[in-house]
N, C-alpha and C. Protein backbone atom coordinates (compact mmCIF):
# COMPACT_ATOMS: atom_id res chain seq x y z
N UNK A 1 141.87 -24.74 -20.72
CA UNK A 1 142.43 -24.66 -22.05
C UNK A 1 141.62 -25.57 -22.96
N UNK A 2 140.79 -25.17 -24.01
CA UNK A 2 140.24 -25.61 -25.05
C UNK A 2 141.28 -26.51 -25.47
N UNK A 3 140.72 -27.81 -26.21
CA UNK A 3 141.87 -28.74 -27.27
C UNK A 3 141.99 -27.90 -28.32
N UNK A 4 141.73 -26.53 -28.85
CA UNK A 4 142.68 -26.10 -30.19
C UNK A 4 143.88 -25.80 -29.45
N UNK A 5 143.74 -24.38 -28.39
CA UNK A 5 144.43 -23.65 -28.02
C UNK A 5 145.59 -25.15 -27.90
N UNK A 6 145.74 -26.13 -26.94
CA UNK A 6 146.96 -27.32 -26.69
C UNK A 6 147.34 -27.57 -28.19
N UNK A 7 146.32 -27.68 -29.25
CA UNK A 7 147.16 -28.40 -30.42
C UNK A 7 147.52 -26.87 -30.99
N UNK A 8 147.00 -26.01 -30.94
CA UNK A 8 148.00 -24.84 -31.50
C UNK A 8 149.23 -24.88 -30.61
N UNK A 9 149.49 -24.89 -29.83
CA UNK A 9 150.60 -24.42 -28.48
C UNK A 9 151.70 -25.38 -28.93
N UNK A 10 151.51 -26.40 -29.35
CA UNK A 10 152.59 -27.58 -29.67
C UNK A 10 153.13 -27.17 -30.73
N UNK A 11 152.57 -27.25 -32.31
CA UNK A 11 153.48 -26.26 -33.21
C UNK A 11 154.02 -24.72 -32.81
N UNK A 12 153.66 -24.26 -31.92
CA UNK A 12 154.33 -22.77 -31.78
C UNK A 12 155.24 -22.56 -30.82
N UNK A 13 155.82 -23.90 -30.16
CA UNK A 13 156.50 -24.00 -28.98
C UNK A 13 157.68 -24.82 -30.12
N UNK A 14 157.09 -25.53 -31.25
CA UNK A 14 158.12 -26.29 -31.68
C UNK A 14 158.90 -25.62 -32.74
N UNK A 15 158.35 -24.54 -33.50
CA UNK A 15 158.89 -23.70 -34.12
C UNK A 15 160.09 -22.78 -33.79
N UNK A 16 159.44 -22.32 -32.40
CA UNK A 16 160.33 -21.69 -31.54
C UNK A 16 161.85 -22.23 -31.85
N UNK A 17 161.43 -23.65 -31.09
CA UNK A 17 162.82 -24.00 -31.15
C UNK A 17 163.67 -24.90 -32.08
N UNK A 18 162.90 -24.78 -32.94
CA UNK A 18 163.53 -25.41 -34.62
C UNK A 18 163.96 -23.81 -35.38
N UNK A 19 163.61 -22.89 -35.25
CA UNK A 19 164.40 -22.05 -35.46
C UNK A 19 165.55 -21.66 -34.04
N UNK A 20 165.61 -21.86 -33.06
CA UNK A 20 167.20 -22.00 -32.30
C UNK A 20 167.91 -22.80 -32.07
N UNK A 21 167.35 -24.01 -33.07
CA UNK A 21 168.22 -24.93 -33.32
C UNK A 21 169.19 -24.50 -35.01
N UNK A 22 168.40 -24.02 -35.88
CA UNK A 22 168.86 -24.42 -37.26
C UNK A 22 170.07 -23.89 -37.19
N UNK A 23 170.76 -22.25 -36.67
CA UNK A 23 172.13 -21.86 -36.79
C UNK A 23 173.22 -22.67 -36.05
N UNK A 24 172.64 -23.30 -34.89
CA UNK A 24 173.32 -24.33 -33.97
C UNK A 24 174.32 -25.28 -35.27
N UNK A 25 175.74 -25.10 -34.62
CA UNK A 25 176.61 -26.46 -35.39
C UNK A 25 176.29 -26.28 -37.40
N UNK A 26 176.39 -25.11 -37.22
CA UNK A 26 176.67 -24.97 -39.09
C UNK A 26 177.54 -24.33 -39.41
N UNK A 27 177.93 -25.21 -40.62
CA UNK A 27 179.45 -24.78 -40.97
C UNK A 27 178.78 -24.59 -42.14
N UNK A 28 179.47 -23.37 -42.56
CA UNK A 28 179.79 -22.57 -44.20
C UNK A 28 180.23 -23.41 -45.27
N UNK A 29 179.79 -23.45 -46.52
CA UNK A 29 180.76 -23.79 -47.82
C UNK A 29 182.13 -23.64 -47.53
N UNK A 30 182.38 -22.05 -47.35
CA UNK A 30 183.46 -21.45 -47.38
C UNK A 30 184.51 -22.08 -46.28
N UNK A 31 183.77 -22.42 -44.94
CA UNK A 31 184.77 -23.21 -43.93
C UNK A 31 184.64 -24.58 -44.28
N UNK A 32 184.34 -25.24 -44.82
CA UNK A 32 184.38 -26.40 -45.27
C UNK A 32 185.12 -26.57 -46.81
N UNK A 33 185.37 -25.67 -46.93
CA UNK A 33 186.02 -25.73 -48.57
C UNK A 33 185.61 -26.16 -49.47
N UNK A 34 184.17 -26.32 -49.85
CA UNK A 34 183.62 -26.75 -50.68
C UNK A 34 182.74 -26.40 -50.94
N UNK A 35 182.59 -24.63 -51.87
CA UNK A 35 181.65 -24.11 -52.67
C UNK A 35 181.04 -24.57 -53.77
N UNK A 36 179.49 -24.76 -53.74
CA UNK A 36 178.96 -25.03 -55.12
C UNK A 36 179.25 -24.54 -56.05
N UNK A 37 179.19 -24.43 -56.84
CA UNK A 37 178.74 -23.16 -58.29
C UNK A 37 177.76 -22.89 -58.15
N UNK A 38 177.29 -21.59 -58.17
CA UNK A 38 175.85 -21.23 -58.21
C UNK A 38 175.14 -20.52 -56.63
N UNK A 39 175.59 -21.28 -55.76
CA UNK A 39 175.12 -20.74 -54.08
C UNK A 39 176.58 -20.34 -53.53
N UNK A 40 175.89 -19.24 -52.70
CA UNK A 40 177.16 -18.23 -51.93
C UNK A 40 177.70 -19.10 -51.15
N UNK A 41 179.02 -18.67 -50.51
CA UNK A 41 179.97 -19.32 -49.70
C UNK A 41 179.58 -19.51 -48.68
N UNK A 42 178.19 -18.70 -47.84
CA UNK A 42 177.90 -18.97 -47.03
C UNK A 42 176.50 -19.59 -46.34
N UNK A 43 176.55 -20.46 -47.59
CA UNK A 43 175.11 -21.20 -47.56
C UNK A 43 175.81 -22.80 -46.61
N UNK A 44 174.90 -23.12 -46.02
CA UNK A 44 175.24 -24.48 -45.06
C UNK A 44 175.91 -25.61 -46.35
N UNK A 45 176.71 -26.30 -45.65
CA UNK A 45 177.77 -27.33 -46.60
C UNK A 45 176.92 -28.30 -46.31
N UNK A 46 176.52 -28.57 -45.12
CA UNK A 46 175.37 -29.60 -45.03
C UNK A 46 174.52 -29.29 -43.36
N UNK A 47 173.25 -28.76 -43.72
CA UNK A 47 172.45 -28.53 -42.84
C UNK A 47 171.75 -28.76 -41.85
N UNK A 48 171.98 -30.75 -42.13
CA UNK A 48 171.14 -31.74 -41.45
C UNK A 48 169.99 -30.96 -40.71
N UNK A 49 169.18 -30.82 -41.38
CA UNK A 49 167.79 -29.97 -41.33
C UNK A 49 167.03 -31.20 -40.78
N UNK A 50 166.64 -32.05 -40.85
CA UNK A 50 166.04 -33.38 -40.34
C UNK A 50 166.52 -33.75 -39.01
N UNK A 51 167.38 -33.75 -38.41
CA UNK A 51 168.31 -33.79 -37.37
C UNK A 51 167.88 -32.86 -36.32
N UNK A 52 167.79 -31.56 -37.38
CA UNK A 52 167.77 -30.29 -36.21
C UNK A 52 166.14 -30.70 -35.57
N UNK A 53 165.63 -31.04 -36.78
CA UNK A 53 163.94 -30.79 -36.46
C UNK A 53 163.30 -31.91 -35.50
N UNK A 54 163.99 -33.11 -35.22
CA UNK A 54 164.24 -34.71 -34.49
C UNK A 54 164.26 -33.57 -33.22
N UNK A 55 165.59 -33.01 -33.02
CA UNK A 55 166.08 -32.70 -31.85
C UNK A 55 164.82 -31.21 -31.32
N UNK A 56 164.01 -30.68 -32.02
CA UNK A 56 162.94 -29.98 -31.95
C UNK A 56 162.22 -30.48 -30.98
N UNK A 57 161.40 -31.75 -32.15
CA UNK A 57 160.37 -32.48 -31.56
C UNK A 57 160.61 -32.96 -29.85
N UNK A 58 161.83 -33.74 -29.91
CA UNK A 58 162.07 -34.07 -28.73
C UNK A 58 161.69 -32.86 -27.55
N UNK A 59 162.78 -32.20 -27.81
CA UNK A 59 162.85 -30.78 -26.73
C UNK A 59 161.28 -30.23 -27.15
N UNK A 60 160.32 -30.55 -27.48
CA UNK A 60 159.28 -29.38 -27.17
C UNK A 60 158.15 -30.71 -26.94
N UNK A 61 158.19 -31.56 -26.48
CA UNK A 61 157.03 -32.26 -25.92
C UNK A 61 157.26 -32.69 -24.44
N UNK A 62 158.96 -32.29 -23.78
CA UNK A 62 158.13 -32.00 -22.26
C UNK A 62 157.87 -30.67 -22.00
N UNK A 63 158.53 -30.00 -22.87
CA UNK A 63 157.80 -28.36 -22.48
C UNK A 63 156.84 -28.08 -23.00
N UNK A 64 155.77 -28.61 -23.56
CA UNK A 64 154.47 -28.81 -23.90
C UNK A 64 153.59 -29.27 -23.07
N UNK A 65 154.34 -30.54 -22.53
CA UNK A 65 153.59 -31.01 -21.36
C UNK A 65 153.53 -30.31 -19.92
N UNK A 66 154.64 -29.65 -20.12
CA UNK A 66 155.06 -28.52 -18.58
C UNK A 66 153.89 -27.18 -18.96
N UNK A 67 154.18 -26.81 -20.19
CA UNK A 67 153.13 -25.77 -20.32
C UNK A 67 151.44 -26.31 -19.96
N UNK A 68 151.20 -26.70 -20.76
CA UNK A 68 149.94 -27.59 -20.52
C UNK A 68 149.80 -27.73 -19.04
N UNK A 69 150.18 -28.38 -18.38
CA UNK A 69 150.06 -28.47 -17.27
C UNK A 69 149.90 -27.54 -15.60
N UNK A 70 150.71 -26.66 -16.13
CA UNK A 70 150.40 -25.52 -15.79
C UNK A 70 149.14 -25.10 -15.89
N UNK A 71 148.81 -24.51 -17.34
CA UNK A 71 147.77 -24.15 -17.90
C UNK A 71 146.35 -24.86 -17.20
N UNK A 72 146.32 -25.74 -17.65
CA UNK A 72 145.50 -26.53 -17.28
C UNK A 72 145.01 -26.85 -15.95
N UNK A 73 145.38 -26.97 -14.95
CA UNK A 73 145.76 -26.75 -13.52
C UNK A 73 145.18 -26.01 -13.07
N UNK A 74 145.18 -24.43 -13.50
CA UNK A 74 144.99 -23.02 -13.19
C UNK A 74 146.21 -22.81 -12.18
N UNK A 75 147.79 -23.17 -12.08
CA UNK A 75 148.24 -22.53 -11.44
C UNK A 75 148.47 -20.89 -11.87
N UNK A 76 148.66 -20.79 -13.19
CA UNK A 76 148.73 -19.30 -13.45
C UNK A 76 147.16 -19.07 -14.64
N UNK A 77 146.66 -18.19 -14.28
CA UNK A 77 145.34 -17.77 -14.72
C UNK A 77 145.51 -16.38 -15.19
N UNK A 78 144.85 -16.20 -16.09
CA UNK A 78 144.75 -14.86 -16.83
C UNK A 78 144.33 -13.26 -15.74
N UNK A 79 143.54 -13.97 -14.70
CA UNK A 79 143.19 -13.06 -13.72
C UNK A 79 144.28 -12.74 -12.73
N UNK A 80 145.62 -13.77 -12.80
CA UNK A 80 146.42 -12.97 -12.11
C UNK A 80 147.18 -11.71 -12.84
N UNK A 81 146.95 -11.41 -14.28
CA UNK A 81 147.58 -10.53 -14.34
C UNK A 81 146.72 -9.27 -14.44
N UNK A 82 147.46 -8.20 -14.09
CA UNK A 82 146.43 -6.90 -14.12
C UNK A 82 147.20 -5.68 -15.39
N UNK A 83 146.27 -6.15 -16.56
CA UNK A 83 146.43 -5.30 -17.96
C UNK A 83 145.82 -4.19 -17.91
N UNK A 84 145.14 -3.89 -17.00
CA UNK A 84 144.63 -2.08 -17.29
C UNK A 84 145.52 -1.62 -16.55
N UNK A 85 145.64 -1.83 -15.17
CA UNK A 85 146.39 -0.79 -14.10
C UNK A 85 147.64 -1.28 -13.63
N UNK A 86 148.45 -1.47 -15.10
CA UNK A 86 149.91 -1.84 -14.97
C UNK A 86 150.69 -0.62 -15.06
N UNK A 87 150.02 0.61 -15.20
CA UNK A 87 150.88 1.49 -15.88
C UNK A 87 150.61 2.80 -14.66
């Protein structure tokens, strides 16, 4: 594994899971009772978007390091898979 491919792999592993974090533990305007003026009822009352993205970082730098490692290793190699005569 080239050093882009590892520093690409880290933002795209962390994205992953900063978007299956952000719906995690959000409550509505509307269930919280306290609509703005101006944004729908079902916009986040408070999103703690900083929080979610903490708890991202964390969770994706040992599975970065698990990927990597792998990778790196050659326990799984591109030659084990067979893309022409899968079908």
């Amino acid at each position: 594994m080239f050093i882009g491919a590892a520093i690409v792999l880290f933002p795209v592993i962390w994205f992953m899971l900063f978007l299956i974090f952000l719906p995690l533990k959000m409550q509505s305007q509307s269930e919280a009772g306290d609509v703005v003026k101006g944004t729908p009822a079902s916009a986040p009352a408070e999103p703690m978007v900083g929080k979610k993205a903490k708890w991202a970082t964390i969770m994706t730098i040992p599975i970065w390091i698990v990927i990597y490692g792998i990778i790196r290793s050659d326990i799984i190699t591109l030659d084990m898979f067979d893309f022409y005569n899968a079908i």
